[in-house]
N, C-alpha and C. Protein backbone atom coordinates (compact mmCIF):
# COMPACT_ATOMS: atom_id res chain seq x y z
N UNK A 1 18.19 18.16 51.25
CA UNK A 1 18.54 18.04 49.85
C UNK A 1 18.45 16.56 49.45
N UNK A 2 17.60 16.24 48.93
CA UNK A 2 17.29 14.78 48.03
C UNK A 2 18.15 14.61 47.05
N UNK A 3 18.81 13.52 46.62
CA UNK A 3 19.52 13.13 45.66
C UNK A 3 18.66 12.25 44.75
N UNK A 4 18.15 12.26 43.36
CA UNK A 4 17.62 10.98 42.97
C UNK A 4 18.26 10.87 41.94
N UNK A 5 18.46 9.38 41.39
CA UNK A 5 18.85 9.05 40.31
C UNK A 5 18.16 8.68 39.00
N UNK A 6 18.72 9.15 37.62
CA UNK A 6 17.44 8.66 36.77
C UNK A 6 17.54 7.71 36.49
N UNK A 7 16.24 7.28 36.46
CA UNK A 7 16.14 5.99 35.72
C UNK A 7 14.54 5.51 35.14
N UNK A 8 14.47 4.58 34.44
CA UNK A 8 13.83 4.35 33.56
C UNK A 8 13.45 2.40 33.75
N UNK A 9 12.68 1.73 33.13
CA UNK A 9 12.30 0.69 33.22
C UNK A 9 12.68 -0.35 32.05
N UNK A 10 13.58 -1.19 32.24
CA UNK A 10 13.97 -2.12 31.41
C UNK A 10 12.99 -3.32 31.35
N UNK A 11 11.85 -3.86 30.52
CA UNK A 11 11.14 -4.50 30.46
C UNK A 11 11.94 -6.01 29.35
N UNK A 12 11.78 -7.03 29.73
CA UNK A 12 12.10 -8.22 29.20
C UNK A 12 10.83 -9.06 28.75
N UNK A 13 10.31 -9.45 27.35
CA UNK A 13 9.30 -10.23 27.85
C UNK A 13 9.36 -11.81 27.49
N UNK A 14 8.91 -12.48 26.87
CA UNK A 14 9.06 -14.30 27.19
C UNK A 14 10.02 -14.74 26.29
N UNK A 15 10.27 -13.73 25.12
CA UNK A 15 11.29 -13.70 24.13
C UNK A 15 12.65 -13.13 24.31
N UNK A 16 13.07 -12.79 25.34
CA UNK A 16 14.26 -12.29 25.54
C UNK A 16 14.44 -11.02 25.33
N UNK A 17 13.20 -10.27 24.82
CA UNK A 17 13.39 -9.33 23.82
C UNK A 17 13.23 -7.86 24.91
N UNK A 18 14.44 -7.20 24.80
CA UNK A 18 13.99 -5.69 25.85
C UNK A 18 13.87 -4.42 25.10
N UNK A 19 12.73 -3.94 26.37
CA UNK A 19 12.27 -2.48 26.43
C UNK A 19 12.43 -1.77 26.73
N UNK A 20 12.80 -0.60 26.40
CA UNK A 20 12.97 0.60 27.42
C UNK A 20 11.73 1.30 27.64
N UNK A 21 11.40 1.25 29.17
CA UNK A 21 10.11 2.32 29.17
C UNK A 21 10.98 3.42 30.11
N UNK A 22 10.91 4.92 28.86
CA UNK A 22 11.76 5.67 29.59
C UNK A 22 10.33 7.13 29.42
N UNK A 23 9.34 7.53 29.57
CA UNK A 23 8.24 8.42 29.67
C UNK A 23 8.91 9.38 30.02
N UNK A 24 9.78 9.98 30.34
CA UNK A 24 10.37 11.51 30.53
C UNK A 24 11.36 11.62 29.85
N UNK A 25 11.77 10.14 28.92
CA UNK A 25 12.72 10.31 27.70
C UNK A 25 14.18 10.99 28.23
N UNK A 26 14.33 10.43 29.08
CA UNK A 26 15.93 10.77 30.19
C UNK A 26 17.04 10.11 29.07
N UNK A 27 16.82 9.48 28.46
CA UNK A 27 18.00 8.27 27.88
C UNK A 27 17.74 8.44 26.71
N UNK A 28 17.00 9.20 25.48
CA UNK A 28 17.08 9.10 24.46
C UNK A 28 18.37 9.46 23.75
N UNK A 29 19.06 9.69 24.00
CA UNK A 29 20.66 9.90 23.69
C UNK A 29 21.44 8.43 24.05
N UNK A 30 20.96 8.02 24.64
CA UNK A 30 22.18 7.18 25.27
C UNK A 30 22.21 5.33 24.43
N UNK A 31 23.58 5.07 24.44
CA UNK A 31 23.35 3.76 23.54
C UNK A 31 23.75 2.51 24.74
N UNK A 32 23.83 2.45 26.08
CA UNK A 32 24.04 1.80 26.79
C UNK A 32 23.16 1.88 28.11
N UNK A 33 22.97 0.67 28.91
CA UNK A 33 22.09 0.44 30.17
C UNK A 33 22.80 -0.25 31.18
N UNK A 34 22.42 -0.15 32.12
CA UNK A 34 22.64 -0.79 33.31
C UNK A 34 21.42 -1.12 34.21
N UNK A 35 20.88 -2.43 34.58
CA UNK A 35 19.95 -2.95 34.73
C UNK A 35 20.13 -2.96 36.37
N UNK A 36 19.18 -2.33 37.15
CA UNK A 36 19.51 -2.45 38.67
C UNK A 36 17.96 -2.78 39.21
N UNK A 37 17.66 -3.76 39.81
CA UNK A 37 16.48 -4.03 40.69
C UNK A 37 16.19 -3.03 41.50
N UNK A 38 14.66 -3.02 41.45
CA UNK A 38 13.87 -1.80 41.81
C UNK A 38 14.30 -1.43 43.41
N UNK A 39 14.39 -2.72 43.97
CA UNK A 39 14.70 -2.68 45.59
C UNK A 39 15.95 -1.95 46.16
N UNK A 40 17.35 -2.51 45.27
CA UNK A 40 18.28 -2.02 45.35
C UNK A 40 18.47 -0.31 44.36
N UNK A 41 17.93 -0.22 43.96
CA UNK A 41 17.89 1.29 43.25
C UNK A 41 17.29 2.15 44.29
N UNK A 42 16.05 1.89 44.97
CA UNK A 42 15.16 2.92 46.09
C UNK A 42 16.62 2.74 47.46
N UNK A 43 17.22 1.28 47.37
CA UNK A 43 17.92 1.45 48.74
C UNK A 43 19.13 2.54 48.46
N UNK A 44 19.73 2.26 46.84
CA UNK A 44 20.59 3.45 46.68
C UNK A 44 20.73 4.60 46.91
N UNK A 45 19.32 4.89 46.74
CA UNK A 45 18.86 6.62 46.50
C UNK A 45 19.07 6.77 48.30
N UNK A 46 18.48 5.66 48.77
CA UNK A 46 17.91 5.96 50.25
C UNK A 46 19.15 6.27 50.69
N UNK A 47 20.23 4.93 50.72
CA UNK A 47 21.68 5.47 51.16
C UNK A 47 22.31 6.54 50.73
N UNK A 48 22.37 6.97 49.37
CA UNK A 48 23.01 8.46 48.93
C UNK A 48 22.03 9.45 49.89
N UNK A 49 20.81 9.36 49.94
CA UNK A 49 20.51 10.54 51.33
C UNK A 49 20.50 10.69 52.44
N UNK A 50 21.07 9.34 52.56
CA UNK A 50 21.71 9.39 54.10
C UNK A 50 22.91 9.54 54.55
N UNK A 51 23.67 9.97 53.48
CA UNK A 51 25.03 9.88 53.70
C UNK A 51 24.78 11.97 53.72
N UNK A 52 24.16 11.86 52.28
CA UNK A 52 23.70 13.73 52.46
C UNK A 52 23.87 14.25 53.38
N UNK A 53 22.75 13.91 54.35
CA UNK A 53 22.07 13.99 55.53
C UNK A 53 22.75 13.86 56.71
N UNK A 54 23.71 13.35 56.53
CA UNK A 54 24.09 12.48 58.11
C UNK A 54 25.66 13.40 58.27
N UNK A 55 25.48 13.14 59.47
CA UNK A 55 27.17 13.79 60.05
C UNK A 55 28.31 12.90 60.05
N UNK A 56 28.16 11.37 59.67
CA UNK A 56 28.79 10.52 59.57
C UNK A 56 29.28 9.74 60.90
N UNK A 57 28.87 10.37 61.81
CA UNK A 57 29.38 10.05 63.17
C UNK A 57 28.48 8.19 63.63
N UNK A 58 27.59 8.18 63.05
CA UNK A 58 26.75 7.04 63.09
C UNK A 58 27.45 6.09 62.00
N UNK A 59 27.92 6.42 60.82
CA UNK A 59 28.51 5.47 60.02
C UNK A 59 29.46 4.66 60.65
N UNK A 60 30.45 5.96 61.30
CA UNK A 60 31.93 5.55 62.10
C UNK A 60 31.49 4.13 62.67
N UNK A 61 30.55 4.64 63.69
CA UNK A 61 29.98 3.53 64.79
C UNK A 61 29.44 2.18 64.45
N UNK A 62 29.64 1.92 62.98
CA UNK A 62 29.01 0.82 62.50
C UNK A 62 30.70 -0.27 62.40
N UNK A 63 31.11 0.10 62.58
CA UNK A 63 32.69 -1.30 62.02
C UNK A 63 32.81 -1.70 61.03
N UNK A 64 33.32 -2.87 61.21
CA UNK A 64 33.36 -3.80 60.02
C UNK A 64 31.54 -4.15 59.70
N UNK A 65 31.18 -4.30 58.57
CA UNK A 65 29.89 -4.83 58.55
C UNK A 65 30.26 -6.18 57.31
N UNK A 66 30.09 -7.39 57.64
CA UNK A 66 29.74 -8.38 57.02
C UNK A 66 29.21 -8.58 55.85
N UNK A 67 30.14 -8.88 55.03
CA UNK A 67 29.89 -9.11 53.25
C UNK A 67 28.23 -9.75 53.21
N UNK A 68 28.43 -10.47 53.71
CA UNK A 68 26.78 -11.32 53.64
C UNK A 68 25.80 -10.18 54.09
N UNK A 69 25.83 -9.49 54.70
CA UNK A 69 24.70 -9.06 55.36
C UNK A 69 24.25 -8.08 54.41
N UNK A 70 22.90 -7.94 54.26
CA UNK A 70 22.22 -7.45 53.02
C UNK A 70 22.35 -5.75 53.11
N UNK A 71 22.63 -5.24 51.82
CA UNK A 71 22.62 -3.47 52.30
C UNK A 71 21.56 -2.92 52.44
N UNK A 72 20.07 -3.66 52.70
CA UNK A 72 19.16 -2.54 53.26
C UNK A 72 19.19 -3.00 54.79
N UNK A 73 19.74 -3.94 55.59
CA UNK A 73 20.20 -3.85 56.66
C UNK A 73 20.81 -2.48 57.48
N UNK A 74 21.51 -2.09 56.30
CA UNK A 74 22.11 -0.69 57.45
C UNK A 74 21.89 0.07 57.80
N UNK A 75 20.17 0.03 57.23
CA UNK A 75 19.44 1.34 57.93
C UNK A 75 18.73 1.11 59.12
N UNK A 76 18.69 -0.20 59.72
CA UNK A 76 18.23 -0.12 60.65
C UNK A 76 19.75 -0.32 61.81
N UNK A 77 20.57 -0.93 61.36
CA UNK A 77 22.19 -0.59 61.95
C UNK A 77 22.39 0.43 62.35
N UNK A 78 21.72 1.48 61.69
CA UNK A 78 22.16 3.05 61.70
C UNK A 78 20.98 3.93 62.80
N UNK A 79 20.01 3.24 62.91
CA UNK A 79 19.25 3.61 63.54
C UNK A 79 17.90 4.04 63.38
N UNK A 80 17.89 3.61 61.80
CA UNK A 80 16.31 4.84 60.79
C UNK A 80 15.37 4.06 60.87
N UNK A 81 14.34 4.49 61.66
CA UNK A 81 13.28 3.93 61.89
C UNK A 81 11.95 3.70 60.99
N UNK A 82 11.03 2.96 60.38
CA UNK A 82 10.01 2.78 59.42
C UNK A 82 10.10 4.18 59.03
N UNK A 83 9.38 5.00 60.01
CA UNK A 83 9.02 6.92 59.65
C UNK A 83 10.43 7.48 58.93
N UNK A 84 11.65 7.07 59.22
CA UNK A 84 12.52 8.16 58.91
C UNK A 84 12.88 7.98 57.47
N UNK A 85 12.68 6.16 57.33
CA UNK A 85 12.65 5.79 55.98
C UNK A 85 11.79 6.26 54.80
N UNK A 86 10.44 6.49 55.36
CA UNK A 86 9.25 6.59 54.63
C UNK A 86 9.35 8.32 54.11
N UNK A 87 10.19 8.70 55.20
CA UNK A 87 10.19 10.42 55.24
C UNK A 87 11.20 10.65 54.02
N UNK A 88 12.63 9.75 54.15
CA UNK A 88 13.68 9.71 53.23
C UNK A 88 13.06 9.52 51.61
N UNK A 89 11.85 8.16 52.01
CA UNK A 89 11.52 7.63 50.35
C UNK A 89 11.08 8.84 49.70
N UNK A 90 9.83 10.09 50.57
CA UNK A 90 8.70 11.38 50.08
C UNK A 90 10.01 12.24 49.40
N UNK A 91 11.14 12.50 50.11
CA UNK A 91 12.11 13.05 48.84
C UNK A 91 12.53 13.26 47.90
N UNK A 92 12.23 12.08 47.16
CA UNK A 92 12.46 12.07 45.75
C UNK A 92 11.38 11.46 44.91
């Protein structure tokens, strides 16, 4: 079971001035945004399906994890290898 989140493309251009590129028109109702980098949005999705997915018994085993340390780090903490990632990204 894939989880994805919608979203849409907030474009800025030399004028300050923003866009919404929303092509499946998900947000035409809506009068507010939240702006999330493309990297951290795919790692979101990735982590919400791994949490899906997972028995949690591998989370346990992780501890404390370090404010600094970046959150697409924890997939290899966790054990998910290039393939399992690439398999996670074809989900959604």
């Amino acid at each position: 079971m894939a989880y994805k989140i919608d979203n849409a493309i907030i474009k800025k251009d030399r004028n300050g001035r923003i866009t919404l590129i929303d092509p499946d028109n998900v947000f035409k109702d809506e009068d507010a945004f939240i702006a999330v980098k493309s990297d951290d949005l795919i790692t979101i999705q990735l982590l919400i399906n791994g949490i899906i997915s997972n028995d949690f018994q591998n989370w346990k085993e992780l501890g404390k994890i370090p404010e600094n340390e970046p959150l697409k780090s924890l997939f290899v903490r966790l054990g998910y290898s290039k393939e399992d990632i690439a398999k996670l990204l074809k989900e959604f």
